[in-house]
Protein backbone atom coordinates (compact mmCIF):
# COMPACT_ATOMS: atom_id res chain seq x y z
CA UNK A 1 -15.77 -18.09 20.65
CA UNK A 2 -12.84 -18.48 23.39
CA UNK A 3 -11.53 -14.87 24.48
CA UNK A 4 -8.46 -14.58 26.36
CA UNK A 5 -6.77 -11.15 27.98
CA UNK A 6 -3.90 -11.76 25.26
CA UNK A 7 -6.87 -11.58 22.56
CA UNK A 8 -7.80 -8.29 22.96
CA UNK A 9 -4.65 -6.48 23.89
CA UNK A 10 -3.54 -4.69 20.73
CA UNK A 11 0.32 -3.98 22.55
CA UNK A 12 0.65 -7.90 23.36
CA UNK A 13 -0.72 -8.79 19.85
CA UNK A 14 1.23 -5.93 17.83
CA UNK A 15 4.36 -7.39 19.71
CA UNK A 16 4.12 -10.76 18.85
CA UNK A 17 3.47 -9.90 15.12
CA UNK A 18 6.78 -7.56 15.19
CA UNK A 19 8.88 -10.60 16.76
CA UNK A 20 8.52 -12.26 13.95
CA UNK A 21 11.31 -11.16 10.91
CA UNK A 22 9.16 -10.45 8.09
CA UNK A 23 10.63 -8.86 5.27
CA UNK A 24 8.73 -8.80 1.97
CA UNK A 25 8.05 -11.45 0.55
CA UNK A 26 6.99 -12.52 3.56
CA UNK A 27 6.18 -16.30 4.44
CA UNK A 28 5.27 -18.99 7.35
CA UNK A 29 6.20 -17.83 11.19
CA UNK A 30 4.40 -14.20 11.11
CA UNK A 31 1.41 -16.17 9.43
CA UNK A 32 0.95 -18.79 11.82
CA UNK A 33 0.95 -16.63 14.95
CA UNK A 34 -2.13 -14.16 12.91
CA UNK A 35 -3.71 -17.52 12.86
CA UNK A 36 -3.34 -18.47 15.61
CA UNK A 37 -4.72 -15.03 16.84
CA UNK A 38 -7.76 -15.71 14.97
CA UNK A 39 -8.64 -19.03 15.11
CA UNK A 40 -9.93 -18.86 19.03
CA UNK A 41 -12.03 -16.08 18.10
CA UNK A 42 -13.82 -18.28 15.68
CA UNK A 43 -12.72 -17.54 12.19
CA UNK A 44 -11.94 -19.76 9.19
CA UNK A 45 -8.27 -19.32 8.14
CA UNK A 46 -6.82 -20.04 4.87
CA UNK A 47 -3.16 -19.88 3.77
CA UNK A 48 -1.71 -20.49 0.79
CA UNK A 49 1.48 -19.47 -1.37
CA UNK A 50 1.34 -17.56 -4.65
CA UNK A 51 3.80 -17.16 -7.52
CA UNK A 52 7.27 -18.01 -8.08
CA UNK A 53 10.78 -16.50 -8.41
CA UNK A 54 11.30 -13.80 -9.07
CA UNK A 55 8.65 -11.96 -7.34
CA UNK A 56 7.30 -14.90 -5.50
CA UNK A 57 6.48 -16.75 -3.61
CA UNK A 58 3.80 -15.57 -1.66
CA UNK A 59 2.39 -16.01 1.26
CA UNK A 60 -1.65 -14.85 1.72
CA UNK A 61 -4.31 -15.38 4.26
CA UNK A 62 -7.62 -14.81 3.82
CA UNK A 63 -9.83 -15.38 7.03
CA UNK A 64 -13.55 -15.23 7.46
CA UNK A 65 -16.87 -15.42 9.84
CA UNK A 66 -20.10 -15.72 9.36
CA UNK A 67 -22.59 -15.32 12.58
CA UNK A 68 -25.59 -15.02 10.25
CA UNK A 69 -27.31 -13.05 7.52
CA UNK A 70 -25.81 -9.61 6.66
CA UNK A 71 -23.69 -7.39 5.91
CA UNK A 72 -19.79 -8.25 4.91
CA UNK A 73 -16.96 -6.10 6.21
CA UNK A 74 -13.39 -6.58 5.35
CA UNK A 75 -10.16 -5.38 6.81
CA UNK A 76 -7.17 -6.05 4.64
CA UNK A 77 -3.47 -5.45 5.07
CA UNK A 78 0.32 -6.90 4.93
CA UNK A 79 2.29 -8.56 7.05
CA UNK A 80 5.37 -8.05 4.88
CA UNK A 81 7.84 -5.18 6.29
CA UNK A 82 10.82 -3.08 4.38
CA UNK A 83 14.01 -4.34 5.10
CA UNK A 84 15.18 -2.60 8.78
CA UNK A 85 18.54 -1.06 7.69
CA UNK A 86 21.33 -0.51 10.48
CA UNK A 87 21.43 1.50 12.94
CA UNK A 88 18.63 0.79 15.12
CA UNK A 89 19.24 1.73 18.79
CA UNK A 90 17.06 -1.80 19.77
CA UNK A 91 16.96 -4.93 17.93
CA UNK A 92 14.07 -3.87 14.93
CA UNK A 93 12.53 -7.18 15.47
CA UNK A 94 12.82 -7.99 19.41
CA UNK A 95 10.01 -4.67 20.11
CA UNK A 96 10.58 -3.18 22.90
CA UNK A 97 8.90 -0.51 25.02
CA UNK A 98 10.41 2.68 26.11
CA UNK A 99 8.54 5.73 27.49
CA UNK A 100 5.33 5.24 25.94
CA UNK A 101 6.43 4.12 22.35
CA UNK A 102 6.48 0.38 21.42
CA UNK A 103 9.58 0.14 19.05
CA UNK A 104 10.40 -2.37 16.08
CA UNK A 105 10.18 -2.86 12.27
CA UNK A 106 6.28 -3.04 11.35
CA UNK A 107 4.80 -0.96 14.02
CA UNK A 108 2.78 1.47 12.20
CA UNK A 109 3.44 -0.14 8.64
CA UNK A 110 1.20 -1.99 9.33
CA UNK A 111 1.09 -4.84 11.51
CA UNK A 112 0.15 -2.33 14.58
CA UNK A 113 -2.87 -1.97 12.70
CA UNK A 114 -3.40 -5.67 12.19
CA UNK A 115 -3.05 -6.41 15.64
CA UNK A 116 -5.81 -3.06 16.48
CA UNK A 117 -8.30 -4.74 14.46
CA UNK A 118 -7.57 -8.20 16.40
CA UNK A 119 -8.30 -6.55 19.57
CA UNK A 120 -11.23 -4.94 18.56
CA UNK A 121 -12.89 -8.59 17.54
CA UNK A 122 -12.18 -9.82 20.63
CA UNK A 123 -14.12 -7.33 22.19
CA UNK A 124 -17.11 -7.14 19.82
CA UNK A 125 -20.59 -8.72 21.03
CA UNK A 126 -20.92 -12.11 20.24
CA UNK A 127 -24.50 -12.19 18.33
CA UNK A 128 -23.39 -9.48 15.40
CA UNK A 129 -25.18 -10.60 12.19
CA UNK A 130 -22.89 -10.70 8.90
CA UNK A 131 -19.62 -11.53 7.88
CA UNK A 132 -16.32 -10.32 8.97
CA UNK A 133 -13.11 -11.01 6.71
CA UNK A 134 -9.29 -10.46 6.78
CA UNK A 135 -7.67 -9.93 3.20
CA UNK A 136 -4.08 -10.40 4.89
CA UNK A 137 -0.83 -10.49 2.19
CA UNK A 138 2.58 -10.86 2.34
CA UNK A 139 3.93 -8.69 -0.55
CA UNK A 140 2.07 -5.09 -0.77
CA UNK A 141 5.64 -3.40 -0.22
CA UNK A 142 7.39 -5.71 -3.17
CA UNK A 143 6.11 -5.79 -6.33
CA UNK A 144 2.72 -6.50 -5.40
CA UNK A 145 1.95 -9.25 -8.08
CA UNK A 146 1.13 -12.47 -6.08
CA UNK A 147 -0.17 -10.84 -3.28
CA UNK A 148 -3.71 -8.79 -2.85
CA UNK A 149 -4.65 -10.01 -6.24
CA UNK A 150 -4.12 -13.44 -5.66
CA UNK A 151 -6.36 -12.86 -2.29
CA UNK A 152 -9.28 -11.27 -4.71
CA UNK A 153 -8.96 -14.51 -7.13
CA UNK A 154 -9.42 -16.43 -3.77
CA UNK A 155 -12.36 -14.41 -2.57
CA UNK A 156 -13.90 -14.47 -5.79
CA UNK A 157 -13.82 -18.65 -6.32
CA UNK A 158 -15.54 -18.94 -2.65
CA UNK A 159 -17.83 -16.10 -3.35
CA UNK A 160 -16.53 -13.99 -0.25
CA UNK A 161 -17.35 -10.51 -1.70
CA UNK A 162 -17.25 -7.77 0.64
CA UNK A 163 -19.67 -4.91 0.94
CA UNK A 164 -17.05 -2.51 2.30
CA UNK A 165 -13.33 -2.93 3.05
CA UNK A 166 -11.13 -1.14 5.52
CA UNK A 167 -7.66 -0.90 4.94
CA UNK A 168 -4.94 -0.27 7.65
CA UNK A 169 -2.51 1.71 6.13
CA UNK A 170 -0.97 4.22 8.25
CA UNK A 171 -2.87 7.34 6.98
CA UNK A 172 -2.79 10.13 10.39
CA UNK A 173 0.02 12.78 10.20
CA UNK A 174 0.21 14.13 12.56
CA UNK A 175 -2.30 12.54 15.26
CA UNK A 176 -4.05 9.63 15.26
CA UNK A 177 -7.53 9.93 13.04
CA UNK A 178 -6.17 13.52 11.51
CA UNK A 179 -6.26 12.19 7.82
CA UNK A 180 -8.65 9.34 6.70
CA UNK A 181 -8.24 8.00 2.44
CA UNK A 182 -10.55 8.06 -0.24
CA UNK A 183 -8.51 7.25 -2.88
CA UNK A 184 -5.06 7.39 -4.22
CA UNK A 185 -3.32 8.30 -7.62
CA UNK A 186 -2.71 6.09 -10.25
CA UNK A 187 1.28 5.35 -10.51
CA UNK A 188 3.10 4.05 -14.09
CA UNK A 189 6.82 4.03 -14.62
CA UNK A 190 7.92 4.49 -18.48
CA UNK A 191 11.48 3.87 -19.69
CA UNK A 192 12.79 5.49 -22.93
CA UNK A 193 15.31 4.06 -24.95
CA UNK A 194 17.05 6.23 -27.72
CA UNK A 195 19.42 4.30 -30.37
CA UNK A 196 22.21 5.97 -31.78
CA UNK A 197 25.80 4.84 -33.59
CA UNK A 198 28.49 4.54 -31.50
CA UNK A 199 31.66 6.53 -32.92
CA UNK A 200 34.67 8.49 -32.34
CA UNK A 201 33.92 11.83 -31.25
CA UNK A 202 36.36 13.35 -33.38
CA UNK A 203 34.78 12.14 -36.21
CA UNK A 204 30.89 13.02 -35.34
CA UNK A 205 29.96 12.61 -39.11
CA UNK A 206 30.58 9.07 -38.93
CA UNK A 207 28.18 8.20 -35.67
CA UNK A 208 25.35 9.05 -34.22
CA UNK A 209 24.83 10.53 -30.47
CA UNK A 210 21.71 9.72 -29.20
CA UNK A 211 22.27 11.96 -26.06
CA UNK A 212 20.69 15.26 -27.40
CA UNK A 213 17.95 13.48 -28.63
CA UNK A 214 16.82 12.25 -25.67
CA UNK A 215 17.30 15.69 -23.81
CA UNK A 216 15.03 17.06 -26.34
CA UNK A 217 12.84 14.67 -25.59
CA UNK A 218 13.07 14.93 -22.03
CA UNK A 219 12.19 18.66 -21.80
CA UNK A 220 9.43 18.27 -23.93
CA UNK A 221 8.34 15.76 -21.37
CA UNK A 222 9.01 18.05 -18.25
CA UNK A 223 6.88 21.29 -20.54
CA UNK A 224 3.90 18.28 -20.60
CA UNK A 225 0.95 20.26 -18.20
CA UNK A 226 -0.98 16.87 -17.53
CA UNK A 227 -4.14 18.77 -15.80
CA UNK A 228 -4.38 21.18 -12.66
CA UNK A 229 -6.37 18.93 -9.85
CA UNK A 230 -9.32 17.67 -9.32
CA UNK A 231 -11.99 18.51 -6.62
CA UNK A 232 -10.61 15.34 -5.01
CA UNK A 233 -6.81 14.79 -6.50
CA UNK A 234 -3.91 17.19 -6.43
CA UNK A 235 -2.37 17.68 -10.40
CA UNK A 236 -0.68 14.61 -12.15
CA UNK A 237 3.22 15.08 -12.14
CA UNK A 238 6.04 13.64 -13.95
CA UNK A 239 9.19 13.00 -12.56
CA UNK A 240 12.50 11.99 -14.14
CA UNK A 241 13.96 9.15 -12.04
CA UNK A 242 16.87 7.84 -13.97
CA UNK A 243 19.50 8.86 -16.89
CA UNK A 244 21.47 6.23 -17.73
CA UNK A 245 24.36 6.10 -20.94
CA UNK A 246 26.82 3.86 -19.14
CA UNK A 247 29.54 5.01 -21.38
CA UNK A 248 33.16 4.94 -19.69
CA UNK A 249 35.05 6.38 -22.19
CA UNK A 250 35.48 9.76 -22.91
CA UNK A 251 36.15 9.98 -26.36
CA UNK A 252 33.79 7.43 -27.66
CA UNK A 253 29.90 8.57 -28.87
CA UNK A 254 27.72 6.05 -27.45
CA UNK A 255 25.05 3.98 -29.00
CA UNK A 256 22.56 4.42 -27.06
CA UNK A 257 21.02 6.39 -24.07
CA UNK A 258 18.13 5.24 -21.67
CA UNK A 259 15.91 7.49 -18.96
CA UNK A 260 13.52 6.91 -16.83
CA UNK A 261 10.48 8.55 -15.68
CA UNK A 262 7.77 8.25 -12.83
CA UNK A 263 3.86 9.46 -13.49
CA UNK A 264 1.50 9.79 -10.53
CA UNK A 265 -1.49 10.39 -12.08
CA UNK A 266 -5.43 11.43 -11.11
CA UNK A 267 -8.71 10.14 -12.18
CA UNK A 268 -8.28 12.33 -15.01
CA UNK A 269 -6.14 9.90 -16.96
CA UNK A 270 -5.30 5.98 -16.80
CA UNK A 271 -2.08 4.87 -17.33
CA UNK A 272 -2.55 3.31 -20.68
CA UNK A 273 -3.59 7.02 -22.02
CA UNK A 274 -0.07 8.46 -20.60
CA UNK A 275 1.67 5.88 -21.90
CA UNK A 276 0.34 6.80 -25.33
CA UNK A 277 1.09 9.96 -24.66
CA UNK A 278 4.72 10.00 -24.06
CA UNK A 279 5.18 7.46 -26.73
CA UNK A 280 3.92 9.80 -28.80
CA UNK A 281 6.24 12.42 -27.61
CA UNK A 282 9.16 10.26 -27.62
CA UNK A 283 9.36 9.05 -31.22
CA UNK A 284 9.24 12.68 -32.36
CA UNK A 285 13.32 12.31 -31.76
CA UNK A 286 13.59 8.35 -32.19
CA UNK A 287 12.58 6.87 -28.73
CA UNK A 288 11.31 3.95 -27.75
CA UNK A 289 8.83 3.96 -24.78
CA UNK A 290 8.41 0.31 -22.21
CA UNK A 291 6.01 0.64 -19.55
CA UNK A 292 4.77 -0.85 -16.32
CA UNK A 293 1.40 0.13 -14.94
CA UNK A 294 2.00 -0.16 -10.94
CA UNK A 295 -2.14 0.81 -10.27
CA UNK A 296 -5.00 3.49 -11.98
CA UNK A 297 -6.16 5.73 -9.92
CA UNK A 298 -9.51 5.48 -7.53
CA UNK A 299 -11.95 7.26 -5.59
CA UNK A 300 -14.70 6.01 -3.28
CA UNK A 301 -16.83 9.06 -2.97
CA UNK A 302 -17.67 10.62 0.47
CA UNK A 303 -21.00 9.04 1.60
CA UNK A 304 -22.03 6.95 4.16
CA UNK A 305 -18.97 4.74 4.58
CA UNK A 306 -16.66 7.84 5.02
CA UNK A 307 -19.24 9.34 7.73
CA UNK A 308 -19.18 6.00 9.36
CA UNK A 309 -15.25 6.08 9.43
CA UNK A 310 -15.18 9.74 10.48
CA UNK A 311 -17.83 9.55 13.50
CA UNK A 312 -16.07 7.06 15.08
CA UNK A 313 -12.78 8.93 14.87
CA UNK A 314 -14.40 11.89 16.42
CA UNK A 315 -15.93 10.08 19.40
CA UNK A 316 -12.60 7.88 20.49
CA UNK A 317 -10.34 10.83 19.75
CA UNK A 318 -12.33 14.45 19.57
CA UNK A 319 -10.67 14.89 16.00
CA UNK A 320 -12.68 15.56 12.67
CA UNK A 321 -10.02 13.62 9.82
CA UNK A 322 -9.36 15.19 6.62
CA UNK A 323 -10.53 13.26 3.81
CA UNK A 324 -7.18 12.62 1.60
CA UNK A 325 -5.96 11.10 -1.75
CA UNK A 326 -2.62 12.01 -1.09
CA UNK A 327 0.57 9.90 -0.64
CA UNK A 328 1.36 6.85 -2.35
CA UNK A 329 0.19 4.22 -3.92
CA UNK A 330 -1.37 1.11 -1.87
CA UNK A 331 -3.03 -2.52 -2.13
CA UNK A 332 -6.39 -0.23 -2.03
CA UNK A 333 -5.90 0.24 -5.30
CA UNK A 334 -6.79 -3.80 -6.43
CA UNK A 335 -9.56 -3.69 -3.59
CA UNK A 336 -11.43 -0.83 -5.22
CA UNK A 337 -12.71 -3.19 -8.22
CA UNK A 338 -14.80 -5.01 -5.30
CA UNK A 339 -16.45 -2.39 -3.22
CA UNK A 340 -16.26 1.19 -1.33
CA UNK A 341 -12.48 1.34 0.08
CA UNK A 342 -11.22 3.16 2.81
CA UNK A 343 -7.99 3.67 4.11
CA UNK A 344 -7.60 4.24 7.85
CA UNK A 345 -4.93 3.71 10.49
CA UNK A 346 -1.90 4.89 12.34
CA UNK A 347 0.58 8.07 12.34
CA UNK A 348 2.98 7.13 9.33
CA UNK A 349 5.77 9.73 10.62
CA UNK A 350 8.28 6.69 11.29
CA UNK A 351 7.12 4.23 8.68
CA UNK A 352 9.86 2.70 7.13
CA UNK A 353 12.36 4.41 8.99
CA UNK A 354 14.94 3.96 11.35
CA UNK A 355 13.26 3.46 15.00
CA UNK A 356 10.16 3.08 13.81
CA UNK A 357 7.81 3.38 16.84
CA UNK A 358 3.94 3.37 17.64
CA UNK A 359 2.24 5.10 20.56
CA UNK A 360 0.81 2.89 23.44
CA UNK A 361 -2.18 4.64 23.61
CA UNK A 362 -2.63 4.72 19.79
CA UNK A 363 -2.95 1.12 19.58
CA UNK A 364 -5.38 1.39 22.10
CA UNK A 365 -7.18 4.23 20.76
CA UNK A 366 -7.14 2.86 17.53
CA UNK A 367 -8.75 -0.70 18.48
CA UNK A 368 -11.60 1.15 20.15
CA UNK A 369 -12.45 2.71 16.91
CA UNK A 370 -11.99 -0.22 14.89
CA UNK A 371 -14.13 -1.57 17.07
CA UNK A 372 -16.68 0.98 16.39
CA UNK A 373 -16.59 0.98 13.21
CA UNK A 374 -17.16 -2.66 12.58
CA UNK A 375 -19.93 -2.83 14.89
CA UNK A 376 -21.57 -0.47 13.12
CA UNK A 377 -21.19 -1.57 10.16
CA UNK A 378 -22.22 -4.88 10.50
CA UNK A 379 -25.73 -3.62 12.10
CA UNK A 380 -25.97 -1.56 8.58
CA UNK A 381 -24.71 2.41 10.22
């Protein structure tokens, strides 16, 4: 393979990534510079676009290398940002260093990370048996449909099937390597619908308000106890997210009302069971329940991959991580159906905010351990 100095500096690479305006769904310039990234250290890059309007299309690259029999390890991310917002004090996609922060849309969420694990091939010995891949999306912050699963259908028609995957999700707190993820909670979204007759409200006898009915069935909702915990998960909660009559007029009964509520749910339920559920409680008062299952909930036990993950944390950095399943949902979600998935990667206090920023020596830190990590795995622990 052809190394350069540019290969295996994560600041140079994690700069060139965050030059590049990226917003999800993202597509074409951000690609082609990761390829070209990984093409001189000797890896097989495919691109191709998934899905259409309106939550397409995609773009996806899935990159691979084989140096002989053995193990497979995978790394998988986005390229795909939030949108920057105003307000920035620099440019959110012309980075720029100041003290000993590298600033710009991206750099912790995720393609910091990205550019980490970059750096760390380039410095890995060149005779490593097994194969290394890169499960690389542009659309885990949208609505996820054409991205990571449309990488899996990929990996699956080659026969690319990893024996452990990576991801680089920003997961420390408050330092980098404090907080490492096992799993994550499932996530649904339910929206209730309650008919009525529309009226005058002088004349109640004649219509049909739909708005107490649905408060009834909202508070049963918010008495539901879905479980306390898990060794693993903190307790399932449900959230009301939306009430919505849309009725201007003040002296007119409307015909219908609409809410909408939020379920983040452990391994103690799937999302088809909940939906049941509040269907159930729902058409006690004449609602209507639609439904979108956003991911169920996983867990890759702690065992040898974990250890592997935490021992290299504690010899780059001199910190023991927490094991976690907190936070929100992520593309480690689809991964899990393929093998043992862990999340690792930077401090997520700016992601998606404002200034987002990264720490210098993170990136370096953080390529080291990469670094470790894959080298280890690869020669089986």
């Amino acid at each position: 393979m052809t190394l350069t100095s540019t290969n295996a500096d994560p600041v140079a690479l994690a700069t060139r990534l965050m030059a590049c305006p990226s917003v999800t769904p993202a597509r074409g310039e951000v690609f082609a510079v990761l390829e070209a990234m990984l093409k001189p250290l000797g890896f097989t890059v495919d691109r191709f676009i998934s899905g259409e309007a309106p939550d397409g299309p995609v773009e996806n690259l899935l990159a691979h290398r084989t140096t002989g029999p053995g193990p497979h390890f995978a790394f998988a991310g986005h390229l795909d940002v939030v949108p920057p917002g105003g307000g920035w004090t620099s440019e959110p996609f012309m980075p720029e260093v100041r003290g000993d922060l590298l600033y710009g849309r991206g750099a912790v969420d995720m393609k910091g990370s990205i550019a980490c694990f970059v750096a760390a091939l380039a410095n890995l010995p060149n005779d490593l048996p097994g194969t290394i891949s890169l499960i690389i999306t542009g659309d885990e912050e949208g609505p996820a449909v054409h991205g990571t699963l449309a990488l899996m259908e990929q990996m699956k028609a080659r026969e690319l099937w990893p024996d452990l995957c990576l991801v680089g999700e920003p997961t420390s707190v408050q330092r980098l390597g404090d907080m490492v993820k096992i799993g994550r909670r499932g996530s649904v979204n339910m929206w209730i619908r309650v008919e009525g007759a529309q009226g005058h409200v002088a004349y109640p006898h004649l219509a049909d308000n739909p708005i107490p009915r649905l408060i009834r069935i909202l508070s049963a909702i918010d008495a539901e106890v879905l479980d306390e915990g898990t060794d693993w998960f903190q307790p399932s909660n449900i959230e009301v997210t939306d009430l919505e009559v849309g009725n201007p007029a003040h002296n007119v009964i409307p015909a219908a009302a609409t809410a909408r509520i939020s379920i983040r749910f452990n391994d103690r339920h799937s999302g088809a069971s909940l939906i049941e559920r509040i269907s159930a409680i729902a058409a006690q008062d004449g609602g209507t329940v639609t439904a979108k299952i956003s991911g169920e909930p996983f867990l890759t036990e702690p065992g040898a991959f974990s250890t592997l993950i935490s021992t290299a944390i504690q010899e780059a950095t001199g910190v023991t991580p927490d094991l976690s399943t907190t936070g929100g949902t992520s593309d480690a979600r689809f991964l899990a159906k393929l093998c043992p998935v862990v999340e690792f990667g930077l401090t997520n206090a700016t992601m998606h905010k404002l200034d987002e920023a990264v720490a210098i020596a993170d990136l370096h830190q953080l390529t080291t351990i990469y670094g470790i990590i894959v080298e280890r795995a690869l020669k089986g622990g």
